[in-house]
PDB file of N, CA and C in Angstrom:
ATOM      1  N   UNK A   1      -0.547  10.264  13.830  1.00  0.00           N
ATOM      2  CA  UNK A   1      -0.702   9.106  12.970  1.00  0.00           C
ATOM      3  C   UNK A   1      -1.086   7.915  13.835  1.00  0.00           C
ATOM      4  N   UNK A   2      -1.897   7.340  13.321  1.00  0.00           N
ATOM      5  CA  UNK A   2      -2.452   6.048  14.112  1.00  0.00           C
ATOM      6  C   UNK A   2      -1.493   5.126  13.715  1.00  0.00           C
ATOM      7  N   UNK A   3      -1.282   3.875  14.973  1.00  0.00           N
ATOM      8  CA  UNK A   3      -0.519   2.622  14.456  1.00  0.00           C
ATOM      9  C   UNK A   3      -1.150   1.777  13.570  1.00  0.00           C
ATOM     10  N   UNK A   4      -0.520   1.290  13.038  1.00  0.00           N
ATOM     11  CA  UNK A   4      -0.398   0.604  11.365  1.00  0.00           C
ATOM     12  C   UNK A   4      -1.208  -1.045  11.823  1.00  0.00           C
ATOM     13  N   UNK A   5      -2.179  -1.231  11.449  1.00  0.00           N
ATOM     14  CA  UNK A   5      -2.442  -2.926  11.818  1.00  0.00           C
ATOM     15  C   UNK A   5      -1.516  -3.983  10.350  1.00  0.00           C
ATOM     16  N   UNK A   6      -1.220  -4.531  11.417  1.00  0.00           N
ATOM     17  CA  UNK A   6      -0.415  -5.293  10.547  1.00  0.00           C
ATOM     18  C   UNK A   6      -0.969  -6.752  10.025  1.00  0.00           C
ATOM     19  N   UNK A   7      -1.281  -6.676   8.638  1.00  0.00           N
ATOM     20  CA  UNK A   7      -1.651  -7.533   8.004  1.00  0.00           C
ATOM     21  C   UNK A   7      -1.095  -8.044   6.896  1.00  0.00           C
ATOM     22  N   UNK A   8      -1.132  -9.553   6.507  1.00  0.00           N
ATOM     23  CA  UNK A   8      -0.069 -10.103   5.722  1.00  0.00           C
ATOM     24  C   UNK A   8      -0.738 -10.681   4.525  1.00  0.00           C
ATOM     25  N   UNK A   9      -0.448 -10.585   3.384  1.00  0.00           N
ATOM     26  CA  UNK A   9      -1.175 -11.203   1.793  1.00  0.00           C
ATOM     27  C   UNK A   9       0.026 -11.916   1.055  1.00  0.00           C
ATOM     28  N   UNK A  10      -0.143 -13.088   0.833  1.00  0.00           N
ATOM     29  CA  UNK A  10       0.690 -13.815   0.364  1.00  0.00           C
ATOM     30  C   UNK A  10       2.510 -14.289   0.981  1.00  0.00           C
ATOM     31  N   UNK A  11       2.163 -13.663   2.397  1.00  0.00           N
ATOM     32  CA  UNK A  11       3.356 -13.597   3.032  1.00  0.00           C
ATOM     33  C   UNK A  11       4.038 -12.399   3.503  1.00  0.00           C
ATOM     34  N   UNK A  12       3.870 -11.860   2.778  1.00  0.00           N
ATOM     35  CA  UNK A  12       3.857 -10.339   2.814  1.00  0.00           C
ATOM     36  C   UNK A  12       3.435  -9.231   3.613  1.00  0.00           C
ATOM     37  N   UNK A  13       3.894  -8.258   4.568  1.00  0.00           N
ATOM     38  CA  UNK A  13       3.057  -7.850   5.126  1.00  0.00           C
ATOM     39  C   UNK A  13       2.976  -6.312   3.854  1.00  0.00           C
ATOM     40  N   UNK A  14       1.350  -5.715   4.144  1.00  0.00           N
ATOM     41  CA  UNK A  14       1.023  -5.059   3.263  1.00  0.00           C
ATOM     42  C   UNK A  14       0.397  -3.891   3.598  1.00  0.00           C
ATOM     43  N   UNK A  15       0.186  -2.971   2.930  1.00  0.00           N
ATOM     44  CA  UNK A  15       0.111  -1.189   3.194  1.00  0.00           C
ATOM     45  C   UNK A  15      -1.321  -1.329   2.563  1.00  0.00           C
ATOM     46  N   UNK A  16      -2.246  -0.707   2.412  1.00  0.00           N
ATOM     47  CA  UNK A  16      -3.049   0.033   1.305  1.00  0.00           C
ATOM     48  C   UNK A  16      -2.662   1.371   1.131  1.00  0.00           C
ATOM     49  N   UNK A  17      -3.013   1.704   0.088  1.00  0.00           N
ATOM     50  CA  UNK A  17      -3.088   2.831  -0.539  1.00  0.00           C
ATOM     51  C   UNK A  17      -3.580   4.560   0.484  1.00  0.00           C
ATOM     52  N   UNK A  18      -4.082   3.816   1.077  1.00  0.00           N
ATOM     53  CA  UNK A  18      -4.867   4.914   2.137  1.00  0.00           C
ATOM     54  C   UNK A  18      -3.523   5.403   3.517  1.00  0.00           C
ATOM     55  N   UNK A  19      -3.203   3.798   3.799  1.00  0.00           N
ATOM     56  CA  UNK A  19      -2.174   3.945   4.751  1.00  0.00           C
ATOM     57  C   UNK A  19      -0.623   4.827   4.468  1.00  0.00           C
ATOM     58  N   UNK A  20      -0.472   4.203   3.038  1.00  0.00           N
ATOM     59  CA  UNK A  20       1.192   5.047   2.398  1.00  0.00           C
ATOM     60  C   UNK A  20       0.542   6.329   2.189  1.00  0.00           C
ATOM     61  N   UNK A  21      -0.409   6.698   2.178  1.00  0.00           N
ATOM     62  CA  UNK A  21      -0.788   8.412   1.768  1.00  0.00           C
ATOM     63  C   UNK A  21      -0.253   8.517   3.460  1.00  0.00           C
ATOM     64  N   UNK A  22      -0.895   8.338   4.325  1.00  0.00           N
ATOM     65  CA  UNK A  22      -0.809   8.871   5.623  1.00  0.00           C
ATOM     66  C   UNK A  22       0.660   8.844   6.582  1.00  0.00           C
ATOM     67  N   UNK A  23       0.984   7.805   5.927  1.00  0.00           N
ATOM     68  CA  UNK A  23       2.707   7.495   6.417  1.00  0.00           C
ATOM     69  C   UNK A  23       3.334   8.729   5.330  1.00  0.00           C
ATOM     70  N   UNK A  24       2.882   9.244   4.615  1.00  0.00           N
ATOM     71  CA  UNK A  24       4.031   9.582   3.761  1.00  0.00           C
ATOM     72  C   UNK A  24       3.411  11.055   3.366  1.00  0.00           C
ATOM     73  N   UNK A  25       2.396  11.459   4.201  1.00  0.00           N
ATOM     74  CA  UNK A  25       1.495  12.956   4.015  1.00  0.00           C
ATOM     75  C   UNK A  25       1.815  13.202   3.181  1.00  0.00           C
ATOM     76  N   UNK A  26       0.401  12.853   2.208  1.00  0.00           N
ATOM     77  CA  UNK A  26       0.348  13.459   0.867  1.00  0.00           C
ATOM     78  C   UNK A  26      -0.866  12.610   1.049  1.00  0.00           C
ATOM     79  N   UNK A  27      -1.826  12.601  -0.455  1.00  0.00           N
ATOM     80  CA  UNK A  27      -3.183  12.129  -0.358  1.00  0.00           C
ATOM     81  C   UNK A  27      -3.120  10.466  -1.278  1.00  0.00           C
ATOM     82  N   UNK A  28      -4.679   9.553  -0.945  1.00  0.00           N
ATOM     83  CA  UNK A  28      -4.465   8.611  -1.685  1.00  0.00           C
ATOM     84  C   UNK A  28      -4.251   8.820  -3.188  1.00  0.00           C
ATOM     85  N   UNK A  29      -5.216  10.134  -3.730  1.00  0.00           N
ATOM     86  CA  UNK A  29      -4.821  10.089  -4.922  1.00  0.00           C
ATOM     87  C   UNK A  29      -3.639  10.486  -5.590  1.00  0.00           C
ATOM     88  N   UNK A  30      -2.565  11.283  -4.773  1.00  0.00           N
ATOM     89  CA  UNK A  30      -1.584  11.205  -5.125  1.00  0.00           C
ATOM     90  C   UNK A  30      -0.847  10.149  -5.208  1.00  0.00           C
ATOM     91  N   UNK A  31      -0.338   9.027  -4.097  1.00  0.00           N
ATOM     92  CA  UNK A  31      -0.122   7.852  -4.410  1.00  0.00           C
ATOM     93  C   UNK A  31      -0.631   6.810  -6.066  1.00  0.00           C
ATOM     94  N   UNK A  32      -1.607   6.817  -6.156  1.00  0.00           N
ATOM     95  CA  UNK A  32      -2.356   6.351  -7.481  1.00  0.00           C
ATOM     96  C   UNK A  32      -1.906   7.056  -8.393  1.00  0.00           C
ATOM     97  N   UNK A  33      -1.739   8.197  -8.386  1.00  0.00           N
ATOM     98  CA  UNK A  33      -1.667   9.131  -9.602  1.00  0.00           C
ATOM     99  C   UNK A  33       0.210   8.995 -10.036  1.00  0.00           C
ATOM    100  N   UNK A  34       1.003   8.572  -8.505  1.00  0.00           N
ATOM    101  CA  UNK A  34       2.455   8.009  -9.111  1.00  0.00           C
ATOM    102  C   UNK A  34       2.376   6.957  -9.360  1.00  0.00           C
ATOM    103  N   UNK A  35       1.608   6.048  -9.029  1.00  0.00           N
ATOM    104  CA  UNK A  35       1.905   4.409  -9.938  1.00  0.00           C
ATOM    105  C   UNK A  35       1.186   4.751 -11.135  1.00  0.00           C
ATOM    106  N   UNK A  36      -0.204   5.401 -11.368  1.00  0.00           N
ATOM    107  CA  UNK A  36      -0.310   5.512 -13.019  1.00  0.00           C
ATOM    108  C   UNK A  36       1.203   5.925 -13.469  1.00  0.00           C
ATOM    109  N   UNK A  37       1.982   6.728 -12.942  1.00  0.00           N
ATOM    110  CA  UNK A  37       2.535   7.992 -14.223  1.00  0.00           C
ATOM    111  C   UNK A  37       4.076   6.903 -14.166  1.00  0.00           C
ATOM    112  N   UNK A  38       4.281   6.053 -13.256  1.00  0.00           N
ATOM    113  CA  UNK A  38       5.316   4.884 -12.653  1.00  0.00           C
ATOM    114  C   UNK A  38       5.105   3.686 -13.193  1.00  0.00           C
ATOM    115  N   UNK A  39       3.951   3.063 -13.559  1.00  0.00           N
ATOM    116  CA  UNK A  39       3.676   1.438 -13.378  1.00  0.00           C
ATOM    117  C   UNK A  39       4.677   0.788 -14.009  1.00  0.00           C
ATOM    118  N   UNK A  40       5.494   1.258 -14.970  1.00  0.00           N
ATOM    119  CA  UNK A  40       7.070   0.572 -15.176  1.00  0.00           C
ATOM    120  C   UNK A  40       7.266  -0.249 -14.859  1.00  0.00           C
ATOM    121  N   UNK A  41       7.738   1.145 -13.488  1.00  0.00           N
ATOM    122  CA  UNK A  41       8.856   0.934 -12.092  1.00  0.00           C
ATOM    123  C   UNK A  41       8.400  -0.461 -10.986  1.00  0.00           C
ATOM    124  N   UNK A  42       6.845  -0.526 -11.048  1.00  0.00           N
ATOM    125  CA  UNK A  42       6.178  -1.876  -9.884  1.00  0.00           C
ATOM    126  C   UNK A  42       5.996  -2.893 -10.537  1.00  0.00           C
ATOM    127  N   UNK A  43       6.369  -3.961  -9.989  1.00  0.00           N
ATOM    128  CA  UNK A  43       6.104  -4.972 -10.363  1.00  0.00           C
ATOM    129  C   UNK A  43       5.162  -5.762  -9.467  1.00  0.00           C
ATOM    130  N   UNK A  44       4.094  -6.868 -10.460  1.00  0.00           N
ATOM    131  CA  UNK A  44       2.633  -7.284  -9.907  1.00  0.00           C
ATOM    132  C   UNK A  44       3.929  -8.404  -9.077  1.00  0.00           C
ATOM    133  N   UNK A  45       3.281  -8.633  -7.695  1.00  0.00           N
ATOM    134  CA  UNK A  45       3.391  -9.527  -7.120  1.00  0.00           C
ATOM    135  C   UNK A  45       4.673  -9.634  -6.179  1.00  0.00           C
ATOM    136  N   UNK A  46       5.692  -8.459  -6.310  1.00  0.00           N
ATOM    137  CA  UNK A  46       6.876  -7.760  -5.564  1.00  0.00           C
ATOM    138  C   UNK A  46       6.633  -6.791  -5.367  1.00  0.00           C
ATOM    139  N   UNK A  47       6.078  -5.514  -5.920  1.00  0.00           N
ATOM    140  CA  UNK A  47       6.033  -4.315  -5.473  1.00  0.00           C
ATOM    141  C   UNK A  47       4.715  -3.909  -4.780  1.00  0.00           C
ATOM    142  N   UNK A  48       3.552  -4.544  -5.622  1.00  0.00           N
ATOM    143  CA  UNK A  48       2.130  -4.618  -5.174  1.00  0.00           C
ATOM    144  C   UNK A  48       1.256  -5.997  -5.395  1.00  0.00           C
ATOM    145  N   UNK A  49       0.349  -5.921  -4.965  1.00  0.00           N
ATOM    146  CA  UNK A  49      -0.770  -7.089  -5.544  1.00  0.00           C
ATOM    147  C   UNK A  49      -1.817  -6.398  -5.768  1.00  0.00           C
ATOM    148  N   UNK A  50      -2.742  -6.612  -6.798  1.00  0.00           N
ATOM    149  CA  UNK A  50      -4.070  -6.355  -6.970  1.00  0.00           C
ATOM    150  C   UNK A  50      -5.216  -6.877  -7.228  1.00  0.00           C
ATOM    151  N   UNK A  51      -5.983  -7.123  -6.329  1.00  0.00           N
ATOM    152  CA  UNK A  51      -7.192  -7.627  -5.772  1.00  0.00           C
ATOM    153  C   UNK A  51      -8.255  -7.736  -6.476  1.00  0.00           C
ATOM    154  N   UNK A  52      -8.925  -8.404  -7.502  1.00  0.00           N
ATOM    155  CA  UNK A  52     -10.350  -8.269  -7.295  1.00  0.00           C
ATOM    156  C   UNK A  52     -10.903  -9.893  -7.583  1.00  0.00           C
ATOM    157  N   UNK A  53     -12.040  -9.839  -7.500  1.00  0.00           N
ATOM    158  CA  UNK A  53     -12.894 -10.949  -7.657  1.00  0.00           C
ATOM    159  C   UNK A  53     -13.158 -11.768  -6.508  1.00  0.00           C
ATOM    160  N   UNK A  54     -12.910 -12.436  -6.401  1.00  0.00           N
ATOM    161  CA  UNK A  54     -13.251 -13.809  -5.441  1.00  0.00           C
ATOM    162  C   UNK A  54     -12.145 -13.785  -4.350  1.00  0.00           C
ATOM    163  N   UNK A  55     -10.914 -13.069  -4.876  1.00  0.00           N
ATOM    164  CA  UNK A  55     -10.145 -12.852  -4.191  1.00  0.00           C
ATOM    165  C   UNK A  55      -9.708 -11.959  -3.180  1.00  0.00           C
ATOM    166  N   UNK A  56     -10.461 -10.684  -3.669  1.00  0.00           N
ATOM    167  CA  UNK A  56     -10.879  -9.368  -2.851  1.00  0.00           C
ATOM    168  C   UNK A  56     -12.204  -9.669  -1.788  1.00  0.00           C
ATOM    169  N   UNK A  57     -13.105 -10.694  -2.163  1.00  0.00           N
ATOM    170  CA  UNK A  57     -13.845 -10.927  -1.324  1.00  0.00           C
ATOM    171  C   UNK A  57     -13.086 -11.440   0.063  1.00  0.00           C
ATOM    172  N   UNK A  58     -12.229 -12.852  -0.741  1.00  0.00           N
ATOM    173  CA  UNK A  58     -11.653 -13.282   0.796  1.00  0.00           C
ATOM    174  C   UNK A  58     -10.945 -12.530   1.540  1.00  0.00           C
ATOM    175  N   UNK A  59     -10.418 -11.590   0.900  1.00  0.00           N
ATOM    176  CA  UNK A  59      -9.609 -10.690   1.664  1.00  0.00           C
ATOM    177  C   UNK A  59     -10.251  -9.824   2.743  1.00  0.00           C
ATOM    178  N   UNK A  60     -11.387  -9.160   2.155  1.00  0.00           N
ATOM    179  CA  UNK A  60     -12.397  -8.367   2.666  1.00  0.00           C
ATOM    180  C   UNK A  60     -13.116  -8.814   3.653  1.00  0.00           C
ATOM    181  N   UNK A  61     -13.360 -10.091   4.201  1.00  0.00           N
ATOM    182  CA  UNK A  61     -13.877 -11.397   4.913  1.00  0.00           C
ATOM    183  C   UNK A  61     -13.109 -11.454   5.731  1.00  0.00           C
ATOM    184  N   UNK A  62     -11.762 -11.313   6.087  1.00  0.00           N
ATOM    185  CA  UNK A  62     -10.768 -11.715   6.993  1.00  0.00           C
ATOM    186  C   UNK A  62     -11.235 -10.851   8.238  1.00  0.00           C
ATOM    187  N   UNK A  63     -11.036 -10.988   9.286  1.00  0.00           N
ATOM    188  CA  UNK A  63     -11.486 -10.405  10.632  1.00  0.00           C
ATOM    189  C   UNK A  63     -10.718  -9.424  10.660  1.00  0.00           C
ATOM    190  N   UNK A  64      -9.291  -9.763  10.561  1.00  0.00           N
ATOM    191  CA  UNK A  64      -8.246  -8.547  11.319  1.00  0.00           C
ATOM    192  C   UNK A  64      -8.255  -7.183   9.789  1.00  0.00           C
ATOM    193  N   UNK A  65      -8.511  -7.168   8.970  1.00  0.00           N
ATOM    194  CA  UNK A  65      -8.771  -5.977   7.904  1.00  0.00           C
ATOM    195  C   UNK A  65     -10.329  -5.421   8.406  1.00  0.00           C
ATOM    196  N   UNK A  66     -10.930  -6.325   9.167  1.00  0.00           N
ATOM    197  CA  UNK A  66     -12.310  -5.845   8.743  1.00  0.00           C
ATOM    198  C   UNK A  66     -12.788  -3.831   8.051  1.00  0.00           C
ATOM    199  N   UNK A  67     -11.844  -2.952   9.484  1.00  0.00           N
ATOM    200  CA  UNK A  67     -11.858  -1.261   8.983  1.00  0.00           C
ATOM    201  C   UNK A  67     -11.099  -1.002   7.636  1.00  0.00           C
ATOM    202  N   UNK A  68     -10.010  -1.887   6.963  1.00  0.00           N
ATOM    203  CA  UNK A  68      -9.356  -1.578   6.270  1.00  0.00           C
ATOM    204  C   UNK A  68      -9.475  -1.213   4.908  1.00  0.00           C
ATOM    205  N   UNK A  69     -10.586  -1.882   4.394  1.00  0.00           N
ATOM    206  CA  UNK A  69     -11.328  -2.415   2.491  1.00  0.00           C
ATOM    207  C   UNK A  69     -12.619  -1.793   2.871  1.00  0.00           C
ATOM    208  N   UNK A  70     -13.267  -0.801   2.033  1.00  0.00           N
ATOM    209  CA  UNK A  70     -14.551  -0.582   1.437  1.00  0.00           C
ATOM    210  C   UNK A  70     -15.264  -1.327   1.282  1.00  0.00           C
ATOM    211  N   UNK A  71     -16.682  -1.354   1.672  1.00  0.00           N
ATOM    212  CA  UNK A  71     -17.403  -2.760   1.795  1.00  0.00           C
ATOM    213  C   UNK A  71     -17.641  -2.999   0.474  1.00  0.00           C
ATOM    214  N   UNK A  72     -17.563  -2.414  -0.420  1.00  0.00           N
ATOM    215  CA  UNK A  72     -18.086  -2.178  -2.158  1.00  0.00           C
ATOM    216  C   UNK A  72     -16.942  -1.941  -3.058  1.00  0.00           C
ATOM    217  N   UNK A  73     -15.753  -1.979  -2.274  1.00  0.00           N
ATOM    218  CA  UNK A  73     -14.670  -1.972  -3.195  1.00  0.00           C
ATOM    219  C   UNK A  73     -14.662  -3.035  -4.323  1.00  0.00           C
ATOM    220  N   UNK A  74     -14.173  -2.419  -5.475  1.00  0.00           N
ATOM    221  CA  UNK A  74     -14.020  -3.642  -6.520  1.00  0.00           C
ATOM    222  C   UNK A  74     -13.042  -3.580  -6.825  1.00  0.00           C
ATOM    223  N   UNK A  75     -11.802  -3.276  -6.834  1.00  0.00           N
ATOM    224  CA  UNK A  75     -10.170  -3.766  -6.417  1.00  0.00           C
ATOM    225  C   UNK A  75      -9.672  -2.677  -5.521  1.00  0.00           C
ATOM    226  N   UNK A  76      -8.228  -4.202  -5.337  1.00  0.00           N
ATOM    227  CA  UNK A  76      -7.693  -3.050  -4.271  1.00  0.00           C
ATOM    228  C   UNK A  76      -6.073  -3.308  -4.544  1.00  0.00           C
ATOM    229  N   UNK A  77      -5.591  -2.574  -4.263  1.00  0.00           N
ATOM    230  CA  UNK A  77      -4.170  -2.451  -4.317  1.00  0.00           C
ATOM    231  C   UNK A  77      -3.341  -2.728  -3.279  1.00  0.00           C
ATOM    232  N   UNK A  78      -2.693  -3.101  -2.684  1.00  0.00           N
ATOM    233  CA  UNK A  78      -1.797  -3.745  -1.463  1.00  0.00           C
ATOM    234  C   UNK A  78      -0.481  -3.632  -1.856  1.00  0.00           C
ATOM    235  N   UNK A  79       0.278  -2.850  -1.116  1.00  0.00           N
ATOM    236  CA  UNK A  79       1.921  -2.445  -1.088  1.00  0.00           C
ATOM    237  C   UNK A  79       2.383  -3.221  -0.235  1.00  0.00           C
ATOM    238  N   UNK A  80       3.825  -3.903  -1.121  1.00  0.00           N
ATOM    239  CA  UNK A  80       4.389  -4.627  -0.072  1.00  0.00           C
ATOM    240  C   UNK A  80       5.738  -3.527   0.361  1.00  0.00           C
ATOM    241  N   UNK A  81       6.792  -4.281   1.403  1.00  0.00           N
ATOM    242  CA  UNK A  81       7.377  -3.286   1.759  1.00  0.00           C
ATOM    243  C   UNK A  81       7.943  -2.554   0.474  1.00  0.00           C
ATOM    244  N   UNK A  82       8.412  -3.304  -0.211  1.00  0.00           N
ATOM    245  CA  UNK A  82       9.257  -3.109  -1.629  1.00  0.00           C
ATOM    246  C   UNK A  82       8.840  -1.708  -2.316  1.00  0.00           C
ATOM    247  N   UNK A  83       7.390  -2.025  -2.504  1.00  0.00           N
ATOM    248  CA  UNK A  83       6.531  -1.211  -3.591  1.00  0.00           C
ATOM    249  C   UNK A  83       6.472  -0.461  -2.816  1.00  0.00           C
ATOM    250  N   UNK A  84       6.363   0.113  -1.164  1.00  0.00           N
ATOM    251  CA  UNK A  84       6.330   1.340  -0.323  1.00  0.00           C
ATOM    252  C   UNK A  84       7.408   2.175  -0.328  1.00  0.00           C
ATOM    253  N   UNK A  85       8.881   1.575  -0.536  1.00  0.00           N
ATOM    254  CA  UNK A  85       9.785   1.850  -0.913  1.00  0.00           C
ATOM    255  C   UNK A  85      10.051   2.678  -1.840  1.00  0.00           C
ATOM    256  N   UNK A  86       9.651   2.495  -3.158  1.00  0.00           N
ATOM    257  CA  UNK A  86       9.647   2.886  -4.513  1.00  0.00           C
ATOM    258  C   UNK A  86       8.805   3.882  -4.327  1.00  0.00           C
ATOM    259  N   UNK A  87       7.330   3.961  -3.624  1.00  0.00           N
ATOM    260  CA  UNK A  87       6.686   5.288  -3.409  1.00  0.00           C
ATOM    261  C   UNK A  87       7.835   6.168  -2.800  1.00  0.00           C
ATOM    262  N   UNK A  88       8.208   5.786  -1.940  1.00  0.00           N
ATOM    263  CA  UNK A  88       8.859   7.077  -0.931  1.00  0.00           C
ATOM    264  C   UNK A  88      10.201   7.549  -1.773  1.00  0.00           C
ATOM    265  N   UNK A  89      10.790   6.940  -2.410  1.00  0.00           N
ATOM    266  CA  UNK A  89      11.712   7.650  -3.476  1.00  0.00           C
ATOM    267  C   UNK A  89      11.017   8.598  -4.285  1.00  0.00           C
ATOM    268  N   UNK A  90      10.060   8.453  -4.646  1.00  0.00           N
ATOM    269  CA  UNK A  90       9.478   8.731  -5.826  1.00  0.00           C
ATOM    270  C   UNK A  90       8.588  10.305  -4.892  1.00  0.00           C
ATOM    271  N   UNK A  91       7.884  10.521  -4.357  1.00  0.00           N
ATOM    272  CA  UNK A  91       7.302  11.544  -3.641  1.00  0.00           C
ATOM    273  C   UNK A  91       7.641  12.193  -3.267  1.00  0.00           C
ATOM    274  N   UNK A  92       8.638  12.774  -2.585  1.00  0.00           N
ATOM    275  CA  UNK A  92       9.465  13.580  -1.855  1.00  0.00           C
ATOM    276  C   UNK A  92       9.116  14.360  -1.174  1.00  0.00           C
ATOM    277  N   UNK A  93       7.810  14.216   0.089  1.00  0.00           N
ATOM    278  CA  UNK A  93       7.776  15.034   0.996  1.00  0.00           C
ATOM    279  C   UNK A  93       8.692  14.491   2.275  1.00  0.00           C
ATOM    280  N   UNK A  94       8.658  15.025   3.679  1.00  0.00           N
ATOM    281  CA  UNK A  94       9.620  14.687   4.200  1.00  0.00           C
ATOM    282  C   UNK A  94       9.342  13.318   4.837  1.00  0.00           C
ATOM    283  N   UNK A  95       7.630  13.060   5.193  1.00  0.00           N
ATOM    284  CA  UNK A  95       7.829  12.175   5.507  1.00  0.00           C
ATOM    285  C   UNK A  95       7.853  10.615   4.569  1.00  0.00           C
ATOM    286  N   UNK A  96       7.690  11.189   3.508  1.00  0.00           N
ATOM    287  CA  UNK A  96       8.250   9.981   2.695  1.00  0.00           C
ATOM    288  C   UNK A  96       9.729   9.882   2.593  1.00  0.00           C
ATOM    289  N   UNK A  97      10.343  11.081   3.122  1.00  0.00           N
ATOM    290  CA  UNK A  97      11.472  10.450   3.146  1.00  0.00           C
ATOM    291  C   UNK A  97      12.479   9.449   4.488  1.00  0.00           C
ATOM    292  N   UNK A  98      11.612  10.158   5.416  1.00  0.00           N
ATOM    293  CA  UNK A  98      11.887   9.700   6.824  1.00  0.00           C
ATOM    294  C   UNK A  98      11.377   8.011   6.890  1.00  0.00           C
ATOM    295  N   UNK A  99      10.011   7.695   5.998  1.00  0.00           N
ATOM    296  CA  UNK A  99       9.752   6.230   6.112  1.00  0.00           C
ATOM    297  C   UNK A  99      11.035   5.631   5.110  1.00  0.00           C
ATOM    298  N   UNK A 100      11.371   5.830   3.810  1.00  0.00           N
ATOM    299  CA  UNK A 100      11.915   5.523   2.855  1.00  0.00           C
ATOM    300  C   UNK A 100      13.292   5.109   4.175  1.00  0.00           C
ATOM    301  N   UNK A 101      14.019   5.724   4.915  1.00  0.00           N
ATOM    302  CA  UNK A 101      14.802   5.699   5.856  1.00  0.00           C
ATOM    303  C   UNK A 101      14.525   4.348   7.304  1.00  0.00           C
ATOM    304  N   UNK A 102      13.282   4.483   7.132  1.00  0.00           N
ATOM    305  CA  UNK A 102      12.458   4.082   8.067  1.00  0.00           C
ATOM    306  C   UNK A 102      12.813   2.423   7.520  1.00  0.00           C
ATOM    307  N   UNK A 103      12.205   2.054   6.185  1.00  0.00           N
ATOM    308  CA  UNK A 103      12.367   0.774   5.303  1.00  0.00           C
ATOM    309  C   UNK A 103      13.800  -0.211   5.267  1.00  0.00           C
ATOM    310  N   UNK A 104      14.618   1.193   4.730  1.00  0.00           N
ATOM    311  CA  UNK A 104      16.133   0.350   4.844  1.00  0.00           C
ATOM    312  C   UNK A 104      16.425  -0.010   6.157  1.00  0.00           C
ATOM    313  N   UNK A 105      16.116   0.734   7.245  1.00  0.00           N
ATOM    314  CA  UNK A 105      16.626  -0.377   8.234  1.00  0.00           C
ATOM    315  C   UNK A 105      16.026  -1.251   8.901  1.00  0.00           C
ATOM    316  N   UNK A 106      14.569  -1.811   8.584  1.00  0.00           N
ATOM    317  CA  UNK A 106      14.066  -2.490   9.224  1.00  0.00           C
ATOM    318  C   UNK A 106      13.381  -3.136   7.952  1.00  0.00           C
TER     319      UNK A 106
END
């Protein structure tokens, strides 16, 4: 597993969707496919943020993401620790459970 660049949105430091698949081996579309079958459980602006417009541009613009966003993406999803949390309960391979472990203490 490659180290994690750490980048922050609204204060927050934040995951994509691509990254919690890889921390938590399993695929992006599995991730997506538990917040469809979940979206309940997340809440906009504590668990995730989602990106588009003018706002996904600036994001996409920032230097330190530059590898991170699809140059053609038209939203994006950003996990904060919270909402990474709630994945790793929710998935149950091991290493979602080892991060889920990983979360509470740090």
């Amino acid at each position: 597993m490659q180290e994690v660049q750490r980048v922050k949105f609204n204060g927050d430091l934040i995951l994509t969707t691509e990254q919690l698949a890889e921390f938590y081996g399993t695929t992006s579309q599995r991730i997506k496919q538990n917040f469809a079958n979940n979206r309940s459980k997340f809440v906009k602006g504590k668990h995730f943020y989602q990106l588009t417009g003018e706002t996904l541009k600036e994001f996409k613009d920032r230097v330190e993401i530059f590898d991170l966003v699809g140059k053609n993406a038209k939203t994006l999803i950003l996990w904060t620790k919270r909402g990474a949390s709630r994945h790793s309960k929710m998935l149950g391979t091991d290493q979602a459970w080892d991060m889920f472990d990983e979360l509470e203490e740090n």
